[in-house]
Structures are given as C-alpha cells and as structure tokens.
C-alpha atoms as a PDB file:
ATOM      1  CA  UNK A   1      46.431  86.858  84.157  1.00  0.00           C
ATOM      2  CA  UNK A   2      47.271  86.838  87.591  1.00  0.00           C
ATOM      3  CA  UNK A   3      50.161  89.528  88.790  1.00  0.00           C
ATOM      4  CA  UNK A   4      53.423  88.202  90.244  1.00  0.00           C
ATOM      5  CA  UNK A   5      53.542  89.886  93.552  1.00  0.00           C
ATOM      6  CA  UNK A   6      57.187  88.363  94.772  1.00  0.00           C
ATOM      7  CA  UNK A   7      59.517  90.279  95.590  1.00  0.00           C
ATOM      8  CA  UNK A   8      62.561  90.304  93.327  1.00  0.00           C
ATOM      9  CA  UNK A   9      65.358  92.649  93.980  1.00  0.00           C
ATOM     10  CA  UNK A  10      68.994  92.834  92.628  1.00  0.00           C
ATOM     11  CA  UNK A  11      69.799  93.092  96.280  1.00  0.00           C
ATOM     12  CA  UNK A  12      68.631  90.232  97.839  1.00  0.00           C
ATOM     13  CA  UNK A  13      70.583  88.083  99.548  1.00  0.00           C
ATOM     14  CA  UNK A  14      70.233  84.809  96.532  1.00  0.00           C
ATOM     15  CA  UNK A  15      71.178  87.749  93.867  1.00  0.00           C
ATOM     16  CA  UNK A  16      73.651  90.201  93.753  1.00  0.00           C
ATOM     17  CA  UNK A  17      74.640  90.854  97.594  1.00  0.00           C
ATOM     18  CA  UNK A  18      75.204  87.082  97.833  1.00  0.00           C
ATOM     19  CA  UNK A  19      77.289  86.549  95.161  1.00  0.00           C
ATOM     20  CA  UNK A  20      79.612  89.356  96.670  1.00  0.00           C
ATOM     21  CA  UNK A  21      79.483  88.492 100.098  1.00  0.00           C
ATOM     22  CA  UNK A  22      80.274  84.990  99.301  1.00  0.00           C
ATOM     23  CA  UNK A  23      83.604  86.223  97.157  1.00  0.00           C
ATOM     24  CA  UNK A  24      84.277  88.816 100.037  1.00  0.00           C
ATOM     25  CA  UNK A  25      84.452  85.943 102.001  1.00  0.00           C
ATOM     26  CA  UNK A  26      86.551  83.623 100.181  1.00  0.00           C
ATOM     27  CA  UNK A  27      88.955  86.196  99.337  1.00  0.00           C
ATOM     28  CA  UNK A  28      89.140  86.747 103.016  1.00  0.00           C
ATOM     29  CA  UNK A  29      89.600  82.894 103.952  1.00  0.00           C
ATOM     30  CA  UNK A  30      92.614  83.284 100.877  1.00  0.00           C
ATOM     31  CA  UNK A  31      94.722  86.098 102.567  1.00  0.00           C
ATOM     32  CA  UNK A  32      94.221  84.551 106.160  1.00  0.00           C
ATOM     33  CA  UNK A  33      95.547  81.399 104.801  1.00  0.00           C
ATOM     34  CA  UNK A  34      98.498  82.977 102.552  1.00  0.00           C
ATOM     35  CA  UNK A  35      99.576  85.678 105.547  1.00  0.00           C
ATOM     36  CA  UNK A  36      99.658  82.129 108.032  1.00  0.00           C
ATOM     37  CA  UNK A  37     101.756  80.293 105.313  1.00  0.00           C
ATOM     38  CA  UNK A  38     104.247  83.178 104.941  1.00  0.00           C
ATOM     39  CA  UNK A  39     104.741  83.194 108.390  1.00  0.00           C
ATOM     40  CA  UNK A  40     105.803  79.954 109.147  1.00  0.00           C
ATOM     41  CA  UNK A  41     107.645  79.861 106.063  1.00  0.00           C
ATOM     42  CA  UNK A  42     109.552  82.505 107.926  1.00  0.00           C
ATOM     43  CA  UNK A  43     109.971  81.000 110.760  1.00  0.00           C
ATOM     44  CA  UNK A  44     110.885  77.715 109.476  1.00  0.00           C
ATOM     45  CA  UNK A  45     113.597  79.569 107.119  1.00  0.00           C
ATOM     46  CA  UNK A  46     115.117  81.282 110.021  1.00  0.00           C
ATOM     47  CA  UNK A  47     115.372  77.683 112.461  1.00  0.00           C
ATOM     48  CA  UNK A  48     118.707  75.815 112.098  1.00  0.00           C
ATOM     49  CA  UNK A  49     119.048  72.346 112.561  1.00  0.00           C
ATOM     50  CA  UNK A  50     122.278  70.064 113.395  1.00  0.00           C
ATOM     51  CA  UNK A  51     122.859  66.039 112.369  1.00  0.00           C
ATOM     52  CA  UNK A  52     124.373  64.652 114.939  1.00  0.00           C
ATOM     53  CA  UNK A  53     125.145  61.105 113.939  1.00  0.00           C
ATOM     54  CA  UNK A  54     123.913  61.681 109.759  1.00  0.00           C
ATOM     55  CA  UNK A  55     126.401  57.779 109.122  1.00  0.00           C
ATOM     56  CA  UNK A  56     123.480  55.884 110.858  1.00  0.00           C
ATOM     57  CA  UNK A  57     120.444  57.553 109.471  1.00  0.00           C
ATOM     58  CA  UNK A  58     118.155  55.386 107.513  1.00  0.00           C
ATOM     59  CA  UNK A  59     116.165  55.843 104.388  1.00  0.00           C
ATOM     60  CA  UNK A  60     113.035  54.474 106.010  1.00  0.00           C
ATOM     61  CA  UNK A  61     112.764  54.715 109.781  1.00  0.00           C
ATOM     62  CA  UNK A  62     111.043  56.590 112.380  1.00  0.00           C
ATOM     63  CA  UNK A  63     114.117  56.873 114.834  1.00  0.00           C
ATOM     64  CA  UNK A  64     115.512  59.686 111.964  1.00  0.00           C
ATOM     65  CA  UNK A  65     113.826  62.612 113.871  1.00  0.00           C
ATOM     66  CA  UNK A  66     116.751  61.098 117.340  1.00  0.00           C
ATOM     67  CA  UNK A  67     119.426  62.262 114.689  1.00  0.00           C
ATOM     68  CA  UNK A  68     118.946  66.079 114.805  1.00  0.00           C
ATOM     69  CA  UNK A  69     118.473  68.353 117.176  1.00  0.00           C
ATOM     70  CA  UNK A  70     117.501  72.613 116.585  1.00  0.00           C
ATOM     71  CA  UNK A  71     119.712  74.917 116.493  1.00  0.00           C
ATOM     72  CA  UNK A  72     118.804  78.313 117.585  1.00  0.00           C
END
C-alpha cells in the first residue's frame, strides 16, 4: 500500500486555526457593529427636534422633513 505523505495537522489553516480565526473575526465585525449602533443611538436620543407647522403635515409626502427643524 502506498503511504499517505500529506501533511495533516490540527493547525492548519482549513482545520482548527481557521475555524477560530474565522469566529475571532466575526465576533469582531459583531462588537464593531453593536459599539457603532449604541452610539448613534446616543446621539440620536440626546437631539431634540421642533414641529413647526405639525396642522399641515401630510401622511404621505416628501415636503414633511420642511416641517421640523433640530433643536440643540
């Protein structure tokens, strides 16, 4: 029979090491993305804004965003 002479390590990048590189960086991707949302959620929580003229705003339109302005 003829010997298998590959090289097949629990380190390689296909085995082991890739599997936790690849979670290493999709749990990295996941708290860039959650610290960036929580962030503007501040940030949006904290800007005010003011209707000026709410009587002639209309269900469907896109003249709505003339009817308030940001209050800081």
């Amino acid at each position: 029979m003829a010997e298998n002479k590959t090289r097949r390590m629990c380190f390689n990048i296909n085995g082991l090491l890739g599997g936790i590189l690849a979670t290493v960086l999709l749990l990295s991707v996941l708290v860039f993305l959650t610290i960036n949302a929580i962030t503007v959620q501040q940030k949006n929580a904290t800007t005010y804004y003011q209707l000026d003229d709410a009587s002639n705003i209309q269900m469907i339109s896109t003249d709505n965003a003339k009817h308030y302005k940001i209050v800081k």
